[in-house]
N, C-alpha and C. Protein backbone atom coordinates (compact mmCIF):
# COMPACT_ATOMS: atom_id res chain seq x y z
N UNK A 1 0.82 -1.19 0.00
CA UNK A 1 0.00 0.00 0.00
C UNK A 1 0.87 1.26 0.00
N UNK A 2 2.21 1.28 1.03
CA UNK A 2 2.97 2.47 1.30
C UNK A 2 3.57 2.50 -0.27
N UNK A 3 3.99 1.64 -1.49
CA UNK A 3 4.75 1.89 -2.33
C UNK A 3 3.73 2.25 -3.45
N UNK A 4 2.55 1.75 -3.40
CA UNK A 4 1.68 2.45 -4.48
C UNK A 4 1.17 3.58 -3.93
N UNK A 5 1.43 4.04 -2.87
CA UNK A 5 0.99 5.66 -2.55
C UNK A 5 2.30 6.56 -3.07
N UNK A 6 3.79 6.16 -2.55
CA UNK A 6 4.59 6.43 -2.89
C UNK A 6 4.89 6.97 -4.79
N UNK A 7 4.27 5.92 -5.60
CA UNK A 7 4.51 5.95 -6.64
C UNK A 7 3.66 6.80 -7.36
N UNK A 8 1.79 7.33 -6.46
CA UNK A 8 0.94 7.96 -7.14
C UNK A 8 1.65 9.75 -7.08
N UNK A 9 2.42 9.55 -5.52
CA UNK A 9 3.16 10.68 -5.63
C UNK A 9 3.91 11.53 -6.53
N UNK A 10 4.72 10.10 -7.02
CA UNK A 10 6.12 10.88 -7.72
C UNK A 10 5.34 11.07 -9.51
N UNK A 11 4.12 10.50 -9.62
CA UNK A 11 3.76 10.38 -10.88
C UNK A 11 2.97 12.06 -10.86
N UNK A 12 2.48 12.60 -9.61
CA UNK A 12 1.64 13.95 -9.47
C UNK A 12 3.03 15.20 -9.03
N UNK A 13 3.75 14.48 -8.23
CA UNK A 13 4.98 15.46 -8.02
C UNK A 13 4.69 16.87 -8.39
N UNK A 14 4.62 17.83 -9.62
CA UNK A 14 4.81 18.76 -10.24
C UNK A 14 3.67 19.60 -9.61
N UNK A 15 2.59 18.44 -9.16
CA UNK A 15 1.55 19.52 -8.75
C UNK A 15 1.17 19.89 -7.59
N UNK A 16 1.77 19.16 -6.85
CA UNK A 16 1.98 19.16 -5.36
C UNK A 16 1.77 20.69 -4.35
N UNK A 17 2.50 21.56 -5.05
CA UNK A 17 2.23 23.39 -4.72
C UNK A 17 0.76 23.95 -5.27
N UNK A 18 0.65 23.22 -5.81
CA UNK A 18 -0.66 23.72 -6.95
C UNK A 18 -1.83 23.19 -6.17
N UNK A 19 -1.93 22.32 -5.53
CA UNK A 19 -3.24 21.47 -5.14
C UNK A 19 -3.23 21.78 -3.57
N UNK A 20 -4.47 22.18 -3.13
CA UNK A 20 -4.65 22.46 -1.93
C UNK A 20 -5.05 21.49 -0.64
N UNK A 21 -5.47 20.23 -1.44
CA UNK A 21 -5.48 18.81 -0.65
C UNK A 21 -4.87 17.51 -1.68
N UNK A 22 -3.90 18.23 -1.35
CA UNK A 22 -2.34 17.27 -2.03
C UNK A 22 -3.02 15.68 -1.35
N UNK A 23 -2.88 15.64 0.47
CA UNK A 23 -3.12 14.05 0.78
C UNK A 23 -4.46 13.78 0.22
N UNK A 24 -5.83 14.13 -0.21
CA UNK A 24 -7.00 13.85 -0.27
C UNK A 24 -6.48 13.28 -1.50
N UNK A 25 -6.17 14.29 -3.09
CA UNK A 25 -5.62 14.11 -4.59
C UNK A 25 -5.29 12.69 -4.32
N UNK A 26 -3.57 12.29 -3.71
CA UNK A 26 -3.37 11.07 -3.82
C UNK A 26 -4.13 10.06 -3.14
N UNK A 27 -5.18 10.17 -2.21
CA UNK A 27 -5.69 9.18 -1.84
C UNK A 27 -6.76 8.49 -2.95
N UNK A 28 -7.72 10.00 -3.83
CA UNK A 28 -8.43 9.70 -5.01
C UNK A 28 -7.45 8.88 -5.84
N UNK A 29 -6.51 9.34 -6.43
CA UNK A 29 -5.60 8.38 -7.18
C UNK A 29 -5.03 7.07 -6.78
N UNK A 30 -4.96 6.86 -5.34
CA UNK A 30 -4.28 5.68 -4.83
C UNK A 30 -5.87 4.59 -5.04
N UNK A 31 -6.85 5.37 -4.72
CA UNK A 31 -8.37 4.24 -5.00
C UNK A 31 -8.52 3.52 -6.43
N UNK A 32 -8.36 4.86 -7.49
CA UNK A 32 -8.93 4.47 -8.44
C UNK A 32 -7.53 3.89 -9.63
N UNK A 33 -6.52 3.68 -9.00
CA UNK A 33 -4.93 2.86 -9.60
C UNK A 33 -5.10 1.76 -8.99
N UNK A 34 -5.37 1.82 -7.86
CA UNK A 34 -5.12 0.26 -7.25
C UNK A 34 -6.42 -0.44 -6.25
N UNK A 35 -7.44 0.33 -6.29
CA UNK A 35 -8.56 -0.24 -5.85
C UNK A 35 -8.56 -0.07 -4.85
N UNK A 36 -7.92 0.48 -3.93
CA UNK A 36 -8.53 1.00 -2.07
C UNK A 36 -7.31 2.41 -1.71
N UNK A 37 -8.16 2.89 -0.56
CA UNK A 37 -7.14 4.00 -0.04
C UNK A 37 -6.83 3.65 0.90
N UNK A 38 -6.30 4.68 1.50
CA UNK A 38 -5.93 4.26 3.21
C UNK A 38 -7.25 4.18 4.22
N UNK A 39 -8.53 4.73 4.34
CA UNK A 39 -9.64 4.67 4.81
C UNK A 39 -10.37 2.90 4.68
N UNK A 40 -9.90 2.92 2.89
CA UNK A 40 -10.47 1.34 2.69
C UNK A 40 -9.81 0.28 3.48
N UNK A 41 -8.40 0.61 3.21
CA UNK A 41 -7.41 -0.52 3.58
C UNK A 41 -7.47 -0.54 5.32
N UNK A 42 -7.62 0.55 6.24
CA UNK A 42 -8.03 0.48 7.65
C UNK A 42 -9.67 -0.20 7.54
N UNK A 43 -10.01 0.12 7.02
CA UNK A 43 -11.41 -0.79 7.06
C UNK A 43 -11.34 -2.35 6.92
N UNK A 44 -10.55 -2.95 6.26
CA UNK A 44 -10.12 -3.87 5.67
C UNK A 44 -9.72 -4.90 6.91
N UNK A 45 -8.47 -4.20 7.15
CA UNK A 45 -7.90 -4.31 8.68
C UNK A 45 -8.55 -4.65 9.88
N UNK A 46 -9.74 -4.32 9.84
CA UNK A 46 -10.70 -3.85 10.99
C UNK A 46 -11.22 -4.88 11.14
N UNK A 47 -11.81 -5.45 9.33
CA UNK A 47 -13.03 -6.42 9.51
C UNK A 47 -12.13 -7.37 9.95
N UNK A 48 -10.69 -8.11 8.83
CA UNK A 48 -10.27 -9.29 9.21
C UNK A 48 -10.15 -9.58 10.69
N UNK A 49 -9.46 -8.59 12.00
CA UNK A 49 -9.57 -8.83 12.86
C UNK A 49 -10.70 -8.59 13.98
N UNK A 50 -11.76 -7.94 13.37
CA UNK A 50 -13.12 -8.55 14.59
C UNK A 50 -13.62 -9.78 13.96
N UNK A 51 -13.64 -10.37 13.09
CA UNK A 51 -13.90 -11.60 12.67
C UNK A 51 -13.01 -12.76 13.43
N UNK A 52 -11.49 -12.52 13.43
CA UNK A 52 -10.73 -13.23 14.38
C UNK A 52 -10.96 -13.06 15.72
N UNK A 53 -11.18 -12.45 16.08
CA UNK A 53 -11.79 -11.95 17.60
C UNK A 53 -12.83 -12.47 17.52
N UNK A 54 -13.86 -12.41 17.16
CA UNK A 54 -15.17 -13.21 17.19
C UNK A 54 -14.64 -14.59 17.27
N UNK A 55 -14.30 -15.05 16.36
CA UNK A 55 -13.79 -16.13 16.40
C UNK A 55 -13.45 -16.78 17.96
N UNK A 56 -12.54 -16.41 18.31
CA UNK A 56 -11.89 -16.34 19.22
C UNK A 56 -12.82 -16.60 20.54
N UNK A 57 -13.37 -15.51 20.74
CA UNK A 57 -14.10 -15.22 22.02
C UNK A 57 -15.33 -16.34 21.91
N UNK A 58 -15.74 -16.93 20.79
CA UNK A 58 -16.73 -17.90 20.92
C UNK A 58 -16.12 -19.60 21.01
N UNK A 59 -14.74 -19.13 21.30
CA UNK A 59 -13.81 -20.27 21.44
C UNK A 59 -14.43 -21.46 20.46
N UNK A 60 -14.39 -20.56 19.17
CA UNK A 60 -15.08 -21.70 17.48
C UNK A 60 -14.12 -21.15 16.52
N UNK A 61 -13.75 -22.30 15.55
CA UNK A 61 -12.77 -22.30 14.41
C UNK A 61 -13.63 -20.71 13.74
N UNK A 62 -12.66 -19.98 13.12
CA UNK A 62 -13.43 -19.45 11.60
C UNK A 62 -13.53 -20.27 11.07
N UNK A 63 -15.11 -20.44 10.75
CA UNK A 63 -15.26 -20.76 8.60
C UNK A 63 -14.86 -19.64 7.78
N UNK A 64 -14.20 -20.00 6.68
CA UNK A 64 -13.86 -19.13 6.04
C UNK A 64 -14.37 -19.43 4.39
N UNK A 65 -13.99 -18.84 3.53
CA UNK A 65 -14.71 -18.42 1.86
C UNK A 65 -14.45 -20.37 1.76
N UNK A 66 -15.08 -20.96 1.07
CA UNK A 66 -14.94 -22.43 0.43
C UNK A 66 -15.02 -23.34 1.77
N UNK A 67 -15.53 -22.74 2.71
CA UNK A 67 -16.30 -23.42 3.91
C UNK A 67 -14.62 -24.17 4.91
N UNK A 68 -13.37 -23.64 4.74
CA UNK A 68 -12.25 -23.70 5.19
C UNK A 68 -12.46 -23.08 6.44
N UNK A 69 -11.49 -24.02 7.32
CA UNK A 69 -11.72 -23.64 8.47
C UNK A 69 -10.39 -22.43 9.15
N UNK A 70 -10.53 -21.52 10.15
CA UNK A 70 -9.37 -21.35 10.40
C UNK A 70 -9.04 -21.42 11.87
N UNK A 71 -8.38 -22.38 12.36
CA UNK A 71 -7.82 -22.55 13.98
C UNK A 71 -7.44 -21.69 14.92
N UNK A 72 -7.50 -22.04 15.98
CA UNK A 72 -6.96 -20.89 16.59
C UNK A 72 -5.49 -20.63 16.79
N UNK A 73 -4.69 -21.51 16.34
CA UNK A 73 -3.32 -20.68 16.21
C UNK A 73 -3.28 -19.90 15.15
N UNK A 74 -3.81 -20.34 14.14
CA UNK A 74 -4.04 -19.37 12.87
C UNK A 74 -4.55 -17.88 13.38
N UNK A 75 -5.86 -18.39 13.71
CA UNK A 75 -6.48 -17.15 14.65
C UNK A 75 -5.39 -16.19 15.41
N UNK A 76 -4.69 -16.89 16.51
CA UNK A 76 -3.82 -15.72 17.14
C UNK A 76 -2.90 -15.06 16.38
N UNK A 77 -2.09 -16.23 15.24
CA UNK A 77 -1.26 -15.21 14.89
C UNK A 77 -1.87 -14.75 13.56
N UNK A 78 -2.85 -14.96 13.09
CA UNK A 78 -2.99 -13.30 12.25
C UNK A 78 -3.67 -11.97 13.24
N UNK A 79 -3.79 -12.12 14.34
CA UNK A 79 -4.32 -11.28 15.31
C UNK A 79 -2.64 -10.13 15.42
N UNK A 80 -2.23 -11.03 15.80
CA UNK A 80 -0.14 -10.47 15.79
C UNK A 80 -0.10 -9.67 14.71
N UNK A 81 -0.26 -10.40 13.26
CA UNK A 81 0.84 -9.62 12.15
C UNK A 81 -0.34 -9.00 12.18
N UNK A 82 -1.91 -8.83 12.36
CA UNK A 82 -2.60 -7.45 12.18
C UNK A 82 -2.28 -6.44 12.73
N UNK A 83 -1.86 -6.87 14.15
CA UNK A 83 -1.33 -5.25 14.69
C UNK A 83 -0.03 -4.88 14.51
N UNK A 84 0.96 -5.86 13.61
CA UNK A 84 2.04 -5.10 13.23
C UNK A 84 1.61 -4.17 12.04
N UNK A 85 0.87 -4.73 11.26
CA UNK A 85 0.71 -4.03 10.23
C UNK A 85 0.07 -2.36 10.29
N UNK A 86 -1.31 -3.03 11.45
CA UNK A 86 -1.78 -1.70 11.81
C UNK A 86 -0.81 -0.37 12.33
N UNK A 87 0.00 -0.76 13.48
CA UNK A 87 0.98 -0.03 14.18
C UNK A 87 1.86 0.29 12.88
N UNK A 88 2.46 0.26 11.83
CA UNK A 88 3.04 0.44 10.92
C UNK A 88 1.96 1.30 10.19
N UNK A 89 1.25 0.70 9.77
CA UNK A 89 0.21 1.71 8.66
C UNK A 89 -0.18 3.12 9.44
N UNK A 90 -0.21 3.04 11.33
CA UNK A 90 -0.47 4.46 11.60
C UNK A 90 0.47 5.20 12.03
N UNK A 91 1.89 4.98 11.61
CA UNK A 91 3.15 5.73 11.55
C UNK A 91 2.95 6.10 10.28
N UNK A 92 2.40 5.87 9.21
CA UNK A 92 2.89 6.75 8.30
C UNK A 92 1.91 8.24 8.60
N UNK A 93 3.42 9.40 7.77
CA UNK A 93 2.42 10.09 8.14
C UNK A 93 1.25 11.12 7.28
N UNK A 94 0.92 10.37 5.93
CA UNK A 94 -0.20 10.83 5.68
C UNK A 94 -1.62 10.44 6.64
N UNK A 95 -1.36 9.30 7.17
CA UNK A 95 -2.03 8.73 7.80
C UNK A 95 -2.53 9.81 9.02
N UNK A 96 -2.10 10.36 9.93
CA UNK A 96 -1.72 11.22 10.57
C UNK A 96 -2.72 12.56 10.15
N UNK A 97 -2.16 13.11 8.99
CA UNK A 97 -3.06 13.92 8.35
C UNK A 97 -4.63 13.62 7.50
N UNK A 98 -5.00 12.67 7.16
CA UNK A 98 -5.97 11.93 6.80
C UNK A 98 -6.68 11.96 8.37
N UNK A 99 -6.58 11.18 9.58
CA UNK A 99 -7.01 11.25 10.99
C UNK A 99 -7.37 12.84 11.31
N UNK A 100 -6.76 13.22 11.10
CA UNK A 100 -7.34 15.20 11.22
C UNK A 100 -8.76 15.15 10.16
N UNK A 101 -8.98 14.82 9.65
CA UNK A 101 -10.33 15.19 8.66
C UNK A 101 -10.96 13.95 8.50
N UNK A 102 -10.78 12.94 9.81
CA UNK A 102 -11.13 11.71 9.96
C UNK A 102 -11.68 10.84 9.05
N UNK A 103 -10.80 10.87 8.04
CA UNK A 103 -11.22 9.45 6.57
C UNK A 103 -10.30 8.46 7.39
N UNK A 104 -9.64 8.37 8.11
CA UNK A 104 -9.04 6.82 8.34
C UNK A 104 -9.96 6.19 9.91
């Protein structure tokens, strides 16, 4: 996500002084290049882990898409790399500025 935001950047670069919601611009462009923004992709985030949490707390496997099950070690550790990812995704700092006009 951080390198296709990166890249919608350097492709708008020139206009950067010119545009008065520079982070909003690349977030429109980061949706409609690669199919989510940072609002989507925290949403994203959100669902996989209250679904694992649900999971969890009803001490029952996920079913998952093709009726696959997912365990609970599975369960804990995508619970882990979700909040690395999260804790990473809210260091960046458009992210930061996006939270001021609360789209994330």
């Amino acid at each position: 996500m951080f390198s296709n935001l990166e890249d919608v950047k350097k492709e708008i670069i020139e206009f950067r002084d010119t545009m008065d919601d520079w982070v909003d611009h690349c977030q429109l462009l980061l949706k409609s290049c690669f199919g989510m923004n940072f609002h989507e992709f925290n949403e994203f985030l959100a669902y996989i882990a209250n679904q694992r949490e649900r999971a969890l707390s009803k001490n029952s496997p996920l079913k998952v898409f093709g009726n696959w099950l997912i365990g609970f070690n599975h369960l804990e550790y995508d619970l882990r790399k979700l909040k690395d990812v999260q804790t990473r995704f809210l260091k960046h700092p458009d992210v930061d500025l996006l939270l001021k006009k609360k789209y994330v």
